[in-house]
PDB file of N, CA and C in Angstrom:
ATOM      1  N   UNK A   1       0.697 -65.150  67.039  1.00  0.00           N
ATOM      2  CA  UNK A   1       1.056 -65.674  65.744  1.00  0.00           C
ATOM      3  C   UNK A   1       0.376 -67.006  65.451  1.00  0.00           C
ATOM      4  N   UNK A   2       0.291 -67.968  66.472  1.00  0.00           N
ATOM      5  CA  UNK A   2      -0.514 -69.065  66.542  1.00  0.00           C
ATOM      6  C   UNK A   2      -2.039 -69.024  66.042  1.00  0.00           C
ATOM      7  N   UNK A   3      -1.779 -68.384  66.686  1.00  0.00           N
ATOM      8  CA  UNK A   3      -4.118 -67.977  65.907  1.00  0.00           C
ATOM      9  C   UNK A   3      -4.302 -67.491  64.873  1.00  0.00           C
ATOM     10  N   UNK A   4      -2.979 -66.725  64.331  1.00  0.00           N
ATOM     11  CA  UNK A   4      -3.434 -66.214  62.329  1.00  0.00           C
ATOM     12  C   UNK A   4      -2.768 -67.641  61.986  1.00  0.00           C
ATOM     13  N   UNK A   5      -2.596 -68.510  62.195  1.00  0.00           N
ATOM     14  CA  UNK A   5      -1.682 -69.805  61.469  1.00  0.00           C
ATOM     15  C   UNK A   5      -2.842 -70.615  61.337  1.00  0.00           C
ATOM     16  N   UNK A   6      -3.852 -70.377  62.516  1.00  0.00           N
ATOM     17  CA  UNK A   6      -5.492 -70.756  62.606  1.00  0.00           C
ATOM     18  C   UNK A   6      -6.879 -70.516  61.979  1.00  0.00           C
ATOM     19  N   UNK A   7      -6.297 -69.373  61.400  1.00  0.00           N
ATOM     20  CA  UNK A   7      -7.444 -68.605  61.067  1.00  0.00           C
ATOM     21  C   UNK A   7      -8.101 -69.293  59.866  1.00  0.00           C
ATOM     22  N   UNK A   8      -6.859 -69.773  58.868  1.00  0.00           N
ATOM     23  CA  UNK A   8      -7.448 -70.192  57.873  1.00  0.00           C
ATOM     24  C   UNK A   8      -8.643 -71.524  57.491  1.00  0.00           C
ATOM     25  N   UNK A   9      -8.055 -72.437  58.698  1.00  0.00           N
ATOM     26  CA  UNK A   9      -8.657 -73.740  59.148  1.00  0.00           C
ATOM     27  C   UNK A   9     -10.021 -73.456  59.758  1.00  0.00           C
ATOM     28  N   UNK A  10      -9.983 -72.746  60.183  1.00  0.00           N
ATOM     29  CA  UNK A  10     -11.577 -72.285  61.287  1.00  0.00           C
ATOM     30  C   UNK A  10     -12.299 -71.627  60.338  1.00  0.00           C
ATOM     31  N   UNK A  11     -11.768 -70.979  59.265  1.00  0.00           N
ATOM     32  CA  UNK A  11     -12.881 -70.355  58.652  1.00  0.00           C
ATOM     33  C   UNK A  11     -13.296 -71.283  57.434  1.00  0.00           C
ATOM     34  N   UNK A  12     -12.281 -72.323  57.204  1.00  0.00           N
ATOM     35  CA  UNK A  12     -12.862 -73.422  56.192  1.00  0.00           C
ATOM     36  C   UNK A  12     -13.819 -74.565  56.976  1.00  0.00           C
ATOM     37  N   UNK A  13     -14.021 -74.419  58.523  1.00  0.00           N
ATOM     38  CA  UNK A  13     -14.562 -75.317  58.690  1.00  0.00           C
ATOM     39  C   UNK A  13     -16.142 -74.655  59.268  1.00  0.00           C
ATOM     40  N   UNK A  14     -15.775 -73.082  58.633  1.00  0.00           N
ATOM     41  CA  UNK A  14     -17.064 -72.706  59.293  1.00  0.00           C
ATOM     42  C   UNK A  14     -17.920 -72.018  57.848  1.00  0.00           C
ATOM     43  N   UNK A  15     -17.183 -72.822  56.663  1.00  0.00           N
ATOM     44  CA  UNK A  15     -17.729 -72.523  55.325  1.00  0.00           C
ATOM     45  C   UNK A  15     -19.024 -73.518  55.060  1.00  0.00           C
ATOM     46  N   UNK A  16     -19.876 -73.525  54.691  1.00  0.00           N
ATOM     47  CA  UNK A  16     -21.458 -73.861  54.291  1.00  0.00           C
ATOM     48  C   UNK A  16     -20.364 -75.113  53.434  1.00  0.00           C
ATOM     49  N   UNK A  17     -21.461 -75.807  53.605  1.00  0.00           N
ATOM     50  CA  UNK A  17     -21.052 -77.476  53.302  1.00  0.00           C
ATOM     51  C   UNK A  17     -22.087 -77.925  52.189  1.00  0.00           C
ATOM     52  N   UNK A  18     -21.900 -77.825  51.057  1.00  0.00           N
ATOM     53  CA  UNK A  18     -22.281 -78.212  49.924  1.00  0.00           C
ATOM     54  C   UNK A  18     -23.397 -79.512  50.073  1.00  0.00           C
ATOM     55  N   UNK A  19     -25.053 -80.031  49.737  1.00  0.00           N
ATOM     56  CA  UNK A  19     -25.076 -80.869  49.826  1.00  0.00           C
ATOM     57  C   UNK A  19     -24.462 -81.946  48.462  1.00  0.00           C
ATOM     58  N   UNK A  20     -24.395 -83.364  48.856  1.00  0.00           N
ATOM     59  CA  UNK A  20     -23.703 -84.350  47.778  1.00  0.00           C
ATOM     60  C   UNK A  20     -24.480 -84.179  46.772  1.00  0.00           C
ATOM     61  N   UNK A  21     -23.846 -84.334  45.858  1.00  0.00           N
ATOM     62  CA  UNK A  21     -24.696 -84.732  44.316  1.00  0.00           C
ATOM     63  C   UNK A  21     -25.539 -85.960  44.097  1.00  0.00           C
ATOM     64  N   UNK A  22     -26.690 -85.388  43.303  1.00  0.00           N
ATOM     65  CA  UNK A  22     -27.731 -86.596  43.716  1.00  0.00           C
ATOM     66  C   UNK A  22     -27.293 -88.020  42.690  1.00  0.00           C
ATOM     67  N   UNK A  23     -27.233 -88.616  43.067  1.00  0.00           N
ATOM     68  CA  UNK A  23     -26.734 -90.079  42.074  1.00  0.00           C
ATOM     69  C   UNK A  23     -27.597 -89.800  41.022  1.00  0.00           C
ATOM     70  N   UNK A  24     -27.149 -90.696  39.593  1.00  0.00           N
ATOM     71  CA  UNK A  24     -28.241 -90.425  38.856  1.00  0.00           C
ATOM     72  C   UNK A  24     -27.835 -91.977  38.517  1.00  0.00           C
ATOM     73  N   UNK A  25     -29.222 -93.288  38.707  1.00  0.00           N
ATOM     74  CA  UNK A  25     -29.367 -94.504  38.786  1.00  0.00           C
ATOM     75  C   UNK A  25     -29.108 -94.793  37.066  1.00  0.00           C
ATOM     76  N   UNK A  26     -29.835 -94.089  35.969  1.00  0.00           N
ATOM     77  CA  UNK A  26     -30.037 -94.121  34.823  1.00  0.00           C
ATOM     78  C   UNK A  26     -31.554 -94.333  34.530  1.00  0.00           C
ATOM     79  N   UNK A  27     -32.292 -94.540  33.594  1.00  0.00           N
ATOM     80  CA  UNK A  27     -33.052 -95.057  32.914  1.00  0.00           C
ATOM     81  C   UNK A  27     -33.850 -93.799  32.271  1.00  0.00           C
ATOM     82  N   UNK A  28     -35.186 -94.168  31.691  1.00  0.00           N
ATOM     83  CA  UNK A  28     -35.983 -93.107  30.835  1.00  0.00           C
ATOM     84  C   UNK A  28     -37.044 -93.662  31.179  1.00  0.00           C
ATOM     85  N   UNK A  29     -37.907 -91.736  30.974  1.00  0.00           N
ATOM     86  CA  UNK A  29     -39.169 -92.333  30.885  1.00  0.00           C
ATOM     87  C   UNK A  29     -39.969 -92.041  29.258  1.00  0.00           C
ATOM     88  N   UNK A  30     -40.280 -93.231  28.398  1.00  0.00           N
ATOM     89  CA  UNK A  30     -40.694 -93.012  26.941  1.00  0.00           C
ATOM     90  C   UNK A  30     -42.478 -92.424  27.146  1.00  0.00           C
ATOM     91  N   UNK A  31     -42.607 -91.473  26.580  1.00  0.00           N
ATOM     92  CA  UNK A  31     -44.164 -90.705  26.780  1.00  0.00           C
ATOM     93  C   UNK A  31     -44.025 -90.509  25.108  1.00  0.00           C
ATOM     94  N   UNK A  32     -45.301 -91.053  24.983  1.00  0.00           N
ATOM     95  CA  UNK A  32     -45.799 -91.338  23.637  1.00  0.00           C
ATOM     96  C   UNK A  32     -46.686 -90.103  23.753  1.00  0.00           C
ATOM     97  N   UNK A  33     -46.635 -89.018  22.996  1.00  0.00           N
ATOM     98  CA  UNK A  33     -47.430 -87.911  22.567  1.00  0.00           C
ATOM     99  C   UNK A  33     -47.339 -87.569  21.349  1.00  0.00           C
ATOM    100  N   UNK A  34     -47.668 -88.494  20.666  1.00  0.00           N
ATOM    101  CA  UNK A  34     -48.115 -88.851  19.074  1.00  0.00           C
ATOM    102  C   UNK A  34     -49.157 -89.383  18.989  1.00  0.00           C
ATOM    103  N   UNK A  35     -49.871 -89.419  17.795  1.00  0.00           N
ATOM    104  CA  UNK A  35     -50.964 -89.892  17.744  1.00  0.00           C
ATOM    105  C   UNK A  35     -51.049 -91.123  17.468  1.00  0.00           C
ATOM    106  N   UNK A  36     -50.013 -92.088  17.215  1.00  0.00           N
ATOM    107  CA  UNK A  36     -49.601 -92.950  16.539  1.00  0.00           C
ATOM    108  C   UNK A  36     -49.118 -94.291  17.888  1.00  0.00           C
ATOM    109  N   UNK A  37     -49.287 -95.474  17.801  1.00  0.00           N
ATOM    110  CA  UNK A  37     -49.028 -96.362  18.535  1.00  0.00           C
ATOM    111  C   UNK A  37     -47.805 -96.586  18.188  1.00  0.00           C
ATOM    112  N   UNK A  38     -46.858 -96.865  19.257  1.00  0.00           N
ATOM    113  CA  UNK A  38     -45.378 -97.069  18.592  1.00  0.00           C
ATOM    114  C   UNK A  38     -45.599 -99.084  19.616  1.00  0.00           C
ATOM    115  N   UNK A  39     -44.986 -99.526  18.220  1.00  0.00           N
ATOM    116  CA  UNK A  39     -45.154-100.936  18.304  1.00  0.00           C
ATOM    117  C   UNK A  39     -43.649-101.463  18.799  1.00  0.00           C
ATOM    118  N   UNK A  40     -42.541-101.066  18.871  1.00  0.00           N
ATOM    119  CA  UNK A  40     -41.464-101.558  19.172  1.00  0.00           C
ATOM    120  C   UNK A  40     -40.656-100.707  19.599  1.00  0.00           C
ATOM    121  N   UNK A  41     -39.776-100.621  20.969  1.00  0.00           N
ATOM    122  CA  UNK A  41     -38.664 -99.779  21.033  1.00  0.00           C
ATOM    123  C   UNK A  41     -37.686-100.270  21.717  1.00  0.00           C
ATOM    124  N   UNK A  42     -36.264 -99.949  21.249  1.00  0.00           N
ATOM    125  CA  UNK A  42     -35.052-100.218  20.960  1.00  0.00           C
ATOM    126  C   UNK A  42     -34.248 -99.361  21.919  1.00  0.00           C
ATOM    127  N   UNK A  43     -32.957-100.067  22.760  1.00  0.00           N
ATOM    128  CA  UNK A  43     -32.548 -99.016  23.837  1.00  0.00           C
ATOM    129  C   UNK A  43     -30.989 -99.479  23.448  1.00  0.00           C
ATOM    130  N   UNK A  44     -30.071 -98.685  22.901  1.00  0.00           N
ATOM    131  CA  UNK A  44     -28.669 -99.408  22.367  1.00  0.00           C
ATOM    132  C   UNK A  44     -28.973-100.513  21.927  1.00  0.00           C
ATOM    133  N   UNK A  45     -29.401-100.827  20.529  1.00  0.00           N
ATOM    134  CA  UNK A  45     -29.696-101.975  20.184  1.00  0.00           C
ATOM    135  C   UNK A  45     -30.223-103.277  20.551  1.00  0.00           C
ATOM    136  N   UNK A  46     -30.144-103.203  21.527  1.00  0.00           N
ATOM    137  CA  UNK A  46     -30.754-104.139  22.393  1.00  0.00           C
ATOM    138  C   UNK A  46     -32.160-105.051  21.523  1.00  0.00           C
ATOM    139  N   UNK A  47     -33.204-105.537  22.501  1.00  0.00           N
ATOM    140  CA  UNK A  47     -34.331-106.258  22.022  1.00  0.00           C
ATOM    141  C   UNK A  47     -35.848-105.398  22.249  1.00  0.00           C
ATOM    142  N   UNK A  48     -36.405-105.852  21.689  1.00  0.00           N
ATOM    143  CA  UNK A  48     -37.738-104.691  21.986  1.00  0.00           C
ATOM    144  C   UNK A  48     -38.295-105.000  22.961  1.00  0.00           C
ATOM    145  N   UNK A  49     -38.448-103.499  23.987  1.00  0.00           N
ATOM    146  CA  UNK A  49     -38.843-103.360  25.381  1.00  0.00           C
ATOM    147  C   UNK A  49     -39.981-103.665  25.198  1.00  0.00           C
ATOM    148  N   UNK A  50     -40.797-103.530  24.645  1.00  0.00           N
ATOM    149  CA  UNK A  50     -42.033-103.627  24.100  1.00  0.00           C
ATOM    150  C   UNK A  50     -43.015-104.892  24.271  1.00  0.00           C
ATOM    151  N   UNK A  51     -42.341-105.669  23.547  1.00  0.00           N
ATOM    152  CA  UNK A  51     -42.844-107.240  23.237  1.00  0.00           C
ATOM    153  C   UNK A  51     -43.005-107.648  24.941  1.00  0.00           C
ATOM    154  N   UNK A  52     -44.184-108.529  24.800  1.00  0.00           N
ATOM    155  CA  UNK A  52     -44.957-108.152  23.658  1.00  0.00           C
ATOM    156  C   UNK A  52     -46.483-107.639  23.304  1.00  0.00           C
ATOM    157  N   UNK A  53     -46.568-106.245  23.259  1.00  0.00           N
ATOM    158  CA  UNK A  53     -47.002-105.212  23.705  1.00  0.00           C
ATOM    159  C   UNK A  53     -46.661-103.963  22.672  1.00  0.00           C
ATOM    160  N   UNK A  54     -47.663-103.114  22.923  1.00  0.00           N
ATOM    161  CA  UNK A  54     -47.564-101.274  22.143  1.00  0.00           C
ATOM    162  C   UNK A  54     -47.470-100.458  23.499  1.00  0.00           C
ATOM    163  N   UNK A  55     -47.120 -99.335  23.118  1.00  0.00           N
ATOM    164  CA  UNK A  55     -47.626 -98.349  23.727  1.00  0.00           C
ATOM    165  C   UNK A  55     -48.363 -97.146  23.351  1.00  0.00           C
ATOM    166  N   UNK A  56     -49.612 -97.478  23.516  1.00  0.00           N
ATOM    167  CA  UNK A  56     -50.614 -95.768  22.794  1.00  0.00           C
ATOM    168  C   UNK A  56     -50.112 -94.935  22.714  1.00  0.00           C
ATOM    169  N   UNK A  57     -50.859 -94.046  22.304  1.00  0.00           N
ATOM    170  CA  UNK A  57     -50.993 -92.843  22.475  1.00  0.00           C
ATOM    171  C   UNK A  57     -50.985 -92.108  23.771  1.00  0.00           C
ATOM    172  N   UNK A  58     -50.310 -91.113  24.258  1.00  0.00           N
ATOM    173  CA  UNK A  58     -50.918 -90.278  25.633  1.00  0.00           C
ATOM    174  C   UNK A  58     -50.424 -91.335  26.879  1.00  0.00           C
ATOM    175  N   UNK A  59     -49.356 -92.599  26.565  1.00  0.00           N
ATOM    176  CA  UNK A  59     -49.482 -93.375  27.635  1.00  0.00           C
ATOM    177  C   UNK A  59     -47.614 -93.027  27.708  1.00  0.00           C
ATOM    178  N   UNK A  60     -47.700 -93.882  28.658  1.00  0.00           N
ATOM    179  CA  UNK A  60     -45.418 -93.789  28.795  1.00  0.00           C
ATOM    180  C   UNK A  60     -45.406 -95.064  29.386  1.00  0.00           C
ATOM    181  N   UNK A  61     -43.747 -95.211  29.669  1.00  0.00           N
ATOM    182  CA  UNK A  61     -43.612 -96.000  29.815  1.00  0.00           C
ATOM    183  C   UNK A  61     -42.194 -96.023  30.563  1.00  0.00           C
ATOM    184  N   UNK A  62     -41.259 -96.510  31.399  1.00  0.00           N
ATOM    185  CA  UNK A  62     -39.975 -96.952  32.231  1.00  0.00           C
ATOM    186  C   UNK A  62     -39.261 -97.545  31.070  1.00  0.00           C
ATOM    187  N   UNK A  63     -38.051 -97.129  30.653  1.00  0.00           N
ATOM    188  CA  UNK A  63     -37.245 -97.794  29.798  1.00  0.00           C
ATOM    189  C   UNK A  63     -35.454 -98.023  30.939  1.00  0.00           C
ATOM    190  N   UNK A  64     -35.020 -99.116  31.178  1.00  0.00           N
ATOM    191  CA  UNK A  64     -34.033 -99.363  31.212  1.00  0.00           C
ATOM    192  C   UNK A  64     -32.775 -98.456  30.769  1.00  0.00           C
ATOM    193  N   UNK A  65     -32.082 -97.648  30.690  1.00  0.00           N
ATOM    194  CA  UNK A  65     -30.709 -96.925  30.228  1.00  0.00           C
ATOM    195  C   UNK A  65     -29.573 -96.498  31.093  1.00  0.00           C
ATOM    196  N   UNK A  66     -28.210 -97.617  30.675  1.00  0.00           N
ATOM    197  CA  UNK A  66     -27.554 -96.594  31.651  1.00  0.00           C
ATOM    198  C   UNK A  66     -27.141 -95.281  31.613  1.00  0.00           C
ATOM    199  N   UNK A  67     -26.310 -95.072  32.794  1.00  0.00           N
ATOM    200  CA  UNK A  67     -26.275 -93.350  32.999  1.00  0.00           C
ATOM    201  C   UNK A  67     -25.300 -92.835  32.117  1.00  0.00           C
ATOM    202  N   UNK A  68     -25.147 -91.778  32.131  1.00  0.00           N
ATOM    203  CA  UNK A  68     -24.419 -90.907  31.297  1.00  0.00           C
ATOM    204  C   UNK A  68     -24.627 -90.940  29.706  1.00  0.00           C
ATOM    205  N   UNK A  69     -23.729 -90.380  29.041  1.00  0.00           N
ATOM    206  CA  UNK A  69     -23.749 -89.733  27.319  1.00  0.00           C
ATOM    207  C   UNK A  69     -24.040 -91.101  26.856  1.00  0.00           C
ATOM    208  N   UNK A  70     -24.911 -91.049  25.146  1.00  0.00           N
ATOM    209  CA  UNK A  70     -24.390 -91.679  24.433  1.00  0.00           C
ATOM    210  C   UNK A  70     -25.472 -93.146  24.391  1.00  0.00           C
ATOM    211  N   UNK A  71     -26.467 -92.892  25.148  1.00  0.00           N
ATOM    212  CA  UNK A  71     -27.913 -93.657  24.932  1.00  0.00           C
ATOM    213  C   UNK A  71     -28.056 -93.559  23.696  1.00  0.00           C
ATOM    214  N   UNK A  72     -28.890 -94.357  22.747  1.00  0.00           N
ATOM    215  CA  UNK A  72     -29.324 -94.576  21.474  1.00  0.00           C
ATOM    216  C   UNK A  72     -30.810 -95.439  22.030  1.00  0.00           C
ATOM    217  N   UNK A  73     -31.823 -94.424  20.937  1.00  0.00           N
ATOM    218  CA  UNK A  73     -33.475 -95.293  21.695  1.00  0.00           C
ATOM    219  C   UNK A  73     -34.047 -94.906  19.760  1.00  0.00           C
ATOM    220  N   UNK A  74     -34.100 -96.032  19.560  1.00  0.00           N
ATOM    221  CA  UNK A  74     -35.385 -96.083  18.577  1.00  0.00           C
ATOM    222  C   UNK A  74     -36.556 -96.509  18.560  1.00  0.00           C
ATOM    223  N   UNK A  75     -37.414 -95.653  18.051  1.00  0.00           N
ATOM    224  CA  UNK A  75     -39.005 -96.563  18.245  1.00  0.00           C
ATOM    225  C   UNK A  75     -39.509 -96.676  16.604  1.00  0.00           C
ATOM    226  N   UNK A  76     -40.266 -97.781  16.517  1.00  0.00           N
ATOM    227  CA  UNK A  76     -41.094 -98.233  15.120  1.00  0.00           C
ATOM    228  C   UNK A  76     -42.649 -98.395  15.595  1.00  0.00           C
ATOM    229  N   UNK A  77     -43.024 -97.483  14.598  1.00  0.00           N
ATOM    230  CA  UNK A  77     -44.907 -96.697  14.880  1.00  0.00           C
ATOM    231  C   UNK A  77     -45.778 -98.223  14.015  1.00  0.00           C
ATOM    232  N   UNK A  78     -46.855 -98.238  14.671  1.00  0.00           N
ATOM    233  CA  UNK A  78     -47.511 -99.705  13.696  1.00  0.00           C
ATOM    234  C   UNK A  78     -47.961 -99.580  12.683  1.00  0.00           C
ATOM    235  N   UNK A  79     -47.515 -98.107  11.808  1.00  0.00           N
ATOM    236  CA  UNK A  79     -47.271 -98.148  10.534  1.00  0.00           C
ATOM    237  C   UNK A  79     -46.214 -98.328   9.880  1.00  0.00           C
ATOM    238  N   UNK A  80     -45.512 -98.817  10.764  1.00  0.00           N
ATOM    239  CA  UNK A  80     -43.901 -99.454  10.380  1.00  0.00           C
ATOM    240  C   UNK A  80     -42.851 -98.050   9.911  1.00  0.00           C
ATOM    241  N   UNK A  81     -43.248 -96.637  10.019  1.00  0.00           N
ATOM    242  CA  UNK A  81     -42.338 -95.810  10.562  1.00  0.00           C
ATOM    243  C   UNK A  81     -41.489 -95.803  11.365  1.00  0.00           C
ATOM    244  N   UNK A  82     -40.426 -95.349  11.578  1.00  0.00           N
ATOM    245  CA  UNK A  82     -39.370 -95.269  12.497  1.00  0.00           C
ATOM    246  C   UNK A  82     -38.858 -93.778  13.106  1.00  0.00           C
ATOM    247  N   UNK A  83     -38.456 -93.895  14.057  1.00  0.00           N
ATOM    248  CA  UNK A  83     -37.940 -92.309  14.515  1.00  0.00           C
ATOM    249  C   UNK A  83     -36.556 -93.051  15.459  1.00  0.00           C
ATOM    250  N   UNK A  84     -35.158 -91.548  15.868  1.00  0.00           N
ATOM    251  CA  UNK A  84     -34.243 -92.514  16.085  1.00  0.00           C
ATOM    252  C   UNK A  84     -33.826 -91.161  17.114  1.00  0.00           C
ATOM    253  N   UNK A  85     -33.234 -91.608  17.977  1.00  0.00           N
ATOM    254  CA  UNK A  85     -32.460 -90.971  18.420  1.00  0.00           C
ATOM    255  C   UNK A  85     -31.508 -90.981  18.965  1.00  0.00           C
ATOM    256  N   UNK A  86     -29.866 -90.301  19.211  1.00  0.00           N
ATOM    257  CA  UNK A  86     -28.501 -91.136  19.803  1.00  0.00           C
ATOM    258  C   UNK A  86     -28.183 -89.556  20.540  1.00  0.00           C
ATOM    259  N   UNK A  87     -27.355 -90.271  21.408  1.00  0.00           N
ATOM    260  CA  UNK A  87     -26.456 -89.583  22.185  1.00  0.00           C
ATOM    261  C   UNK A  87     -27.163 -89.021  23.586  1.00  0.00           C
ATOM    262  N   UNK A  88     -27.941 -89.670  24.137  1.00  0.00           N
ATOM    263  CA  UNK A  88     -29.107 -89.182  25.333  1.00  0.00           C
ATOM    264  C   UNK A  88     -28.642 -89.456  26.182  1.00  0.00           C
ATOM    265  N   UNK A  89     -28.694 -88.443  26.878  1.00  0.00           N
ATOM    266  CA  UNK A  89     -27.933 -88.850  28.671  1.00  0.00           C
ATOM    267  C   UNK A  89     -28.784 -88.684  29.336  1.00  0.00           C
ATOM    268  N   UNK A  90     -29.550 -89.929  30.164  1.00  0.00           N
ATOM    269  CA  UNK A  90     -30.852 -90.093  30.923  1.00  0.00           C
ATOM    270  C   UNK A  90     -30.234 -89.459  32.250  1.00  0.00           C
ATOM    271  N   UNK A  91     -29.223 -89.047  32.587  1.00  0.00           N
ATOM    272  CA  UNK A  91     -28.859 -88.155  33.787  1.00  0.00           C
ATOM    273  C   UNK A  91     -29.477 -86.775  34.033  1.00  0.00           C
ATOM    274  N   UNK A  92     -29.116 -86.151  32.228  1.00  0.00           N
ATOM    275  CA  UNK A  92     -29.689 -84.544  31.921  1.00  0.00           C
ATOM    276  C   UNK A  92     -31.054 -84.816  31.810  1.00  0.00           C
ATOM    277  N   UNK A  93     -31.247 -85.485  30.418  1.00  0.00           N
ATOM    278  CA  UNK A  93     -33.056 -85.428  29.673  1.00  0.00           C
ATOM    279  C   UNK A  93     -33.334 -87.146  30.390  1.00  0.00           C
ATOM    280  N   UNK A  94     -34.222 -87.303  31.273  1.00  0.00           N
ATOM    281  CA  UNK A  94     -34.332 -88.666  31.609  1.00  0.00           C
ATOM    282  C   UNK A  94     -36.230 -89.132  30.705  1.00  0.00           C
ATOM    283  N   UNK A  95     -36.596 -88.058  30.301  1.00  0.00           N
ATOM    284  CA  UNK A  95     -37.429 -88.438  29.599  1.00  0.00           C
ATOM    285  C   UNK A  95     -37.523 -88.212  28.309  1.00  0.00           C
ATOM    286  N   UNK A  96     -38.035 -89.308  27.233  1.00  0.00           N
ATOM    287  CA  UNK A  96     -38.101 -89.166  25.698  1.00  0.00           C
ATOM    288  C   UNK A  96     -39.554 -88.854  25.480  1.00  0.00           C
ATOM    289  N   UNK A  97     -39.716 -88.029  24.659  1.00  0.00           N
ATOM    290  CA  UNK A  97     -40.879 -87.903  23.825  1.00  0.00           C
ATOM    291  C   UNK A  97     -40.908 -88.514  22.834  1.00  0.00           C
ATOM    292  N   UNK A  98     -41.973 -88.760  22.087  1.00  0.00           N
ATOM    293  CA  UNK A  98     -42.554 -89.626  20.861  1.00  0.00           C
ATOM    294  C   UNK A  98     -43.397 -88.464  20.259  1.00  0.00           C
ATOM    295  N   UNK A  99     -42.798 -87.731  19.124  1.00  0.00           N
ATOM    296  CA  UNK A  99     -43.967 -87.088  18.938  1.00  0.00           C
ATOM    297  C   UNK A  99     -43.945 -87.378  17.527  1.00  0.00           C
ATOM    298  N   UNK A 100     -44.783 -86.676  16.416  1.00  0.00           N
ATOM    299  CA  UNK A 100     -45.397 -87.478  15.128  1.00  0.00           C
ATOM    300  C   UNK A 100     -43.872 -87.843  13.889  1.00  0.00           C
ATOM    301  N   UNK A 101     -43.668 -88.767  14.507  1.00  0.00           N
ATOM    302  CA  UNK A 101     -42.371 -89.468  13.643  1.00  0.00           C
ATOM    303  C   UNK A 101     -41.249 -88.525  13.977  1.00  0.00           C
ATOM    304  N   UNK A 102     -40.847 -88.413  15.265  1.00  0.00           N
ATOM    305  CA  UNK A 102     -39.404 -88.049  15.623  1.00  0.00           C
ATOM    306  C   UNK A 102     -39.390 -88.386  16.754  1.00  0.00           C
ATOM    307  N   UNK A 103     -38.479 -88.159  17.760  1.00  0.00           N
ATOM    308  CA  UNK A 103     -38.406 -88.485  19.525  1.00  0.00           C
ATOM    309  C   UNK A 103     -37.228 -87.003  19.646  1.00  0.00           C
ATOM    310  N   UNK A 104     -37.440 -86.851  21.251  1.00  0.00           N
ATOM    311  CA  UNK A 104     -37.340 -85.624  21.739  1.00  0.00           C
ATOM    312  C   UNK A 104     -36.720 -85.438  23.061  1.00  0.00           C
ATOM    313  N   UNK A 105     -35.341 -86.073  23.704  1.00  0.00           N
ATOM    314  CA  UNK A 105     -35.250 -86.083  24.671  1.00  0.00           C
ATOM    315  C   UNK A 105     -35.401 -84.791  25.462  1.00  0.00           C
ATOM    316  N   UNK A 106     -36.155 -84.947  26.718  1.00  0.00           N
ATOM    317  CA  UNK A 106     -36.754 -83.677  27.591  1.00  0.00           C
ATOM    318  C   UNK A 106     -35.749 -83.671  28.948  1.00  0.00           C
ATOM    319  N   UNK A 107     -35.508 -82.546  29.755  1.00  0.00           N
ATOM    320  CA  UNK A 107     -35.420 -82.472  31.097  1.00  0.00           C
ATOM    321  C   UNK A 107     -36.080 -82.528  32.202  1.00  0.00           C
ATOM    322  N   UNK A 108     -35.870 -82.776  32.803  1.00  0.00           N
ATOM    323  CA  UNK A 108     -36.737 -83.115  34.011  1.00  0.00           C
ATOM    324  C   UNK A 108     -37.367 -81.676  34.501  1.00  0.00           C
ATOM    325  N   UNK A 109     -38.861 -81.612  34.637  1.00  0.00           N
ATOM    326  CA  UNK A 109     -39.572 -80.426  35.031  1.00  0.00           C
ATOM    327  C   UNK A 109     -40.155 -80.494  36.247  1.00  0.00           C
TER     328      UNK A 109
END
């Protein structure tokens, strides 16, 4: 009777062990794939990551964001266009696109 009172314990300790979930630190990566130089960008209102400095065309860049829901990133093109985007969770999509006057948060590939 002792060893079915056992059974259940031995077979939970002989169950496959999940590895941990990978932390997710936060931040983004902004990849400009527009044709357009974006002259300023904005991470929750904050100050421009930018300054003082562009980022081309075809280039990216490390943006600061913390983790989880609810990032807000705007960028302004040096034709003084704007593109906006809210609610980005650099955990899921940790990279933004820039593409011709909108942004695009992506998943990691």
């Amino acid at each position: 009777m002792r060893a079915l009172l056992l059974l259940p314990f031995l077979a939970a300790c002989a169950a496959p062990v999940a590895p941990p979930a990978l932390r997710c630190e936060g931040g983004l990566t902004l990849r400009n794939r527009s044709a357009a130089e974006v002259e300023q960008v904005f991470v929750n209102a904050g100050s421009d990551l930018l300054a003082p400095g562009t980022l081309p065309p075809r280039a990216q860049r490390p943006l600061p964001a913390p983790p989880g829901p609810g990032t807000a990133v705007r960028v302004v093109f040096a034709n003084g266009q704007a593109a906006e985007i809210g609610g980005v969770n650099p955990c899921e999509t940790p990279f933004l696109d820039v593409l011709d006057g909108a942004l695009r948060a992506a998943p990691l590939r």
